[in-house]
Protein backbone atom coordinates (compact mmCIF):
# COMPACT_ATOMS: atom_id res chain seq x y z
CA UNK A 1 -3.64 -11.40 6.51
CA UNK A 2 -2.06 -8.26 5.72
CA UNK A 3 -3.10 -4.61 6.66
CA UNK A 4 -2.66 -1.98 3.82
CA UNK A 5 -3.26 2.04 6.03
CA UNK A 6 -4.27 4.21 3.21
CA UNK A 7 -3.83 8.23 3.86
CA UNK A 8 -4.79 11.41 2.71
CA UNK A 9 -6.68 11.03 -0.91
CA UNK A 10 -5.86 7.67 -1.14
CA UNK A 11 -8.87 7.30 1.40
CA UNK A 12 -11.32 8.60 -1.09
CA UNK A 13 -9.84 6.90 -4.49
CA UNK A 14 -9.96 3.74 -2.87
CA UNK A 15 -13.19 4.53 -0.62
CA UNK A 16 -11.96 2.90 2.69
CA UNK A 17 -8.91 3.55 5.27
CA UNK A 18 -7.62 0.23 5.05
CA UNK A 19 -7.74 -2.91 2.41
CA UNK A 20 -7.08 -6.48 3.90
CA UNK A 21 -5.07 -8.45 1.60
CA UNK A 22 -5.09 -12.24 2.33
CA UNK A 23 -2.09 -13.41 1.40
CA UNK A 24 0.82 -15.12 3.57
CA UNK A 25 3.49 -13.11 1.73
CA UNK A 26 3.71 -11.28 -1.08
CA UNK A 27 6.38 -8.17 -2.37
CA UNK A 28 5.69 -4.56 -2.15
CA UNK A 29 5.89 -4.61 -6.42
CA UNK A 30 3.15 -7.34 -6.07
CA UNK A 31 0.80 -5.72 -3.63
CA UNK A 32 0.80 -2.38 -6.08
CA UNK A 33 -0.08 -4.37 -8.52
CA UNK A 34 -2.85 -6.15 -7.15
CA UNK A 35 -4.11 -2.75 -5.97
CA UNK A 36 -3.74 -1.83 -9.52
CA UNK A 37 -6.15 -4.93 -11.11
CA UNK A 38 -8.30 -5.02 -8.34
CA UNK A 39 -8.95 -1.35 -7.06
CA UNK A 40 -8.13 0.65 -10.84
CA UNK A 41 -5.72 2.21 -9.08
CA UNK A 42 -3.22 4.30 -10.97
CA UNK A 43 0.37 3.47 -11.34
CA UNK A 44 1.37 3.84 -7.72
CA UNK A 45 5.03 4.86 -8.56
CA UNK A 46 4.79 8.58 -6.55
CA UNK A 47 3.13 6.49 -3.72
CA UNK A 48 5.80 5.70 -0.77
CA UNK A 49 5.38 2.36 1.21
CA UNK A 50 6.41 1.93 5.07
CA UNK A 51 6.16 -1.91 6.53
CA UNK A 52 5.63 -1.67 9.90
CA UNK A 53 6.66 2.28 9.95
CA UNK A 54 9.82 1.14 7.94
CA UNK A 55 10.14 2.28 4.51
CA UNK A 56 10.11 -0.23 1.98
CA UNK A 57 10.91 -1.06 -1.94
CA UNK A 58 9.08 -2.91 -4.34
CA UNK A 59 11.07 -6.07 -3.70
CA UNK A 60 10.80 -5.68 -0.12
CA UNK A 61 8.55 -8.71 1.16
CA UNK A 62 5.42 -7.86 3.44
CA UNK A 63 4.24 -11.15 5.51
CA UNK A 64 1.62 -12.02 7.32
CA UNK A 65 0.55 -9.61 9.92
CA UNK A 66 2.56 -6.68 8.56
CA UNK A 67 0.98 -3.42 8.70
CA UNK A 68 1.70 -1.87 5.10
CA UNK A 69 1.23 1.94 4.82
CA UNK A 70 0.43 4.17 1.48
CA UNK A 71 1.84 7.03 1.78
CA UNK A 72 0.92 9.28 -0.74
CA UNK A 73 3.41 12.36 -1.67
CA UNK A 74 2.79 15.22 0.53
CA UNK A 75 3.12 19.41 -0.72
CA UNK A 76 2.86 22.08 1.56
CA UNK A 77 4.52 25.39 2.55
């Protein structure tokens, strides 16, 4: 079981604060595009990832029990 955070507007184009995705392993390219199928979610490319407060790539694997963060990009002044 993985943990996907969602933040900021994320929250309210997804409708929750966190997905669980139940898979053993999977990439960070493969979770966005599960997302993407399951969810209608946009392209995800201005979205940043963390595993486990890290930041990750798309070909960066998330296992089981990995807390996976969206981290959508952030303006301000």
């Amino acid at each position: 079981m993985i943990t996907v955070l969602l933040f900021a507007h994320l929250q309210e184009q997804f409708g929750t604060e966190k997905i669980i995705v139940h898979e053993t392993e999977l990439t960070v390219g493969e979770l966005k595009e599960r997302l993407k199928a399951e969810y209608n979610w946009g392209d995800g490319q201005q979205v940043m990832v963390a595993i486990n407060e890290e930041y990750a790539v798309d070909e960066d694997i998330i296992k089981t029990e990995d807390a996976v963060a969206l981290i959508p990009p952030v303006s301000g002044g």
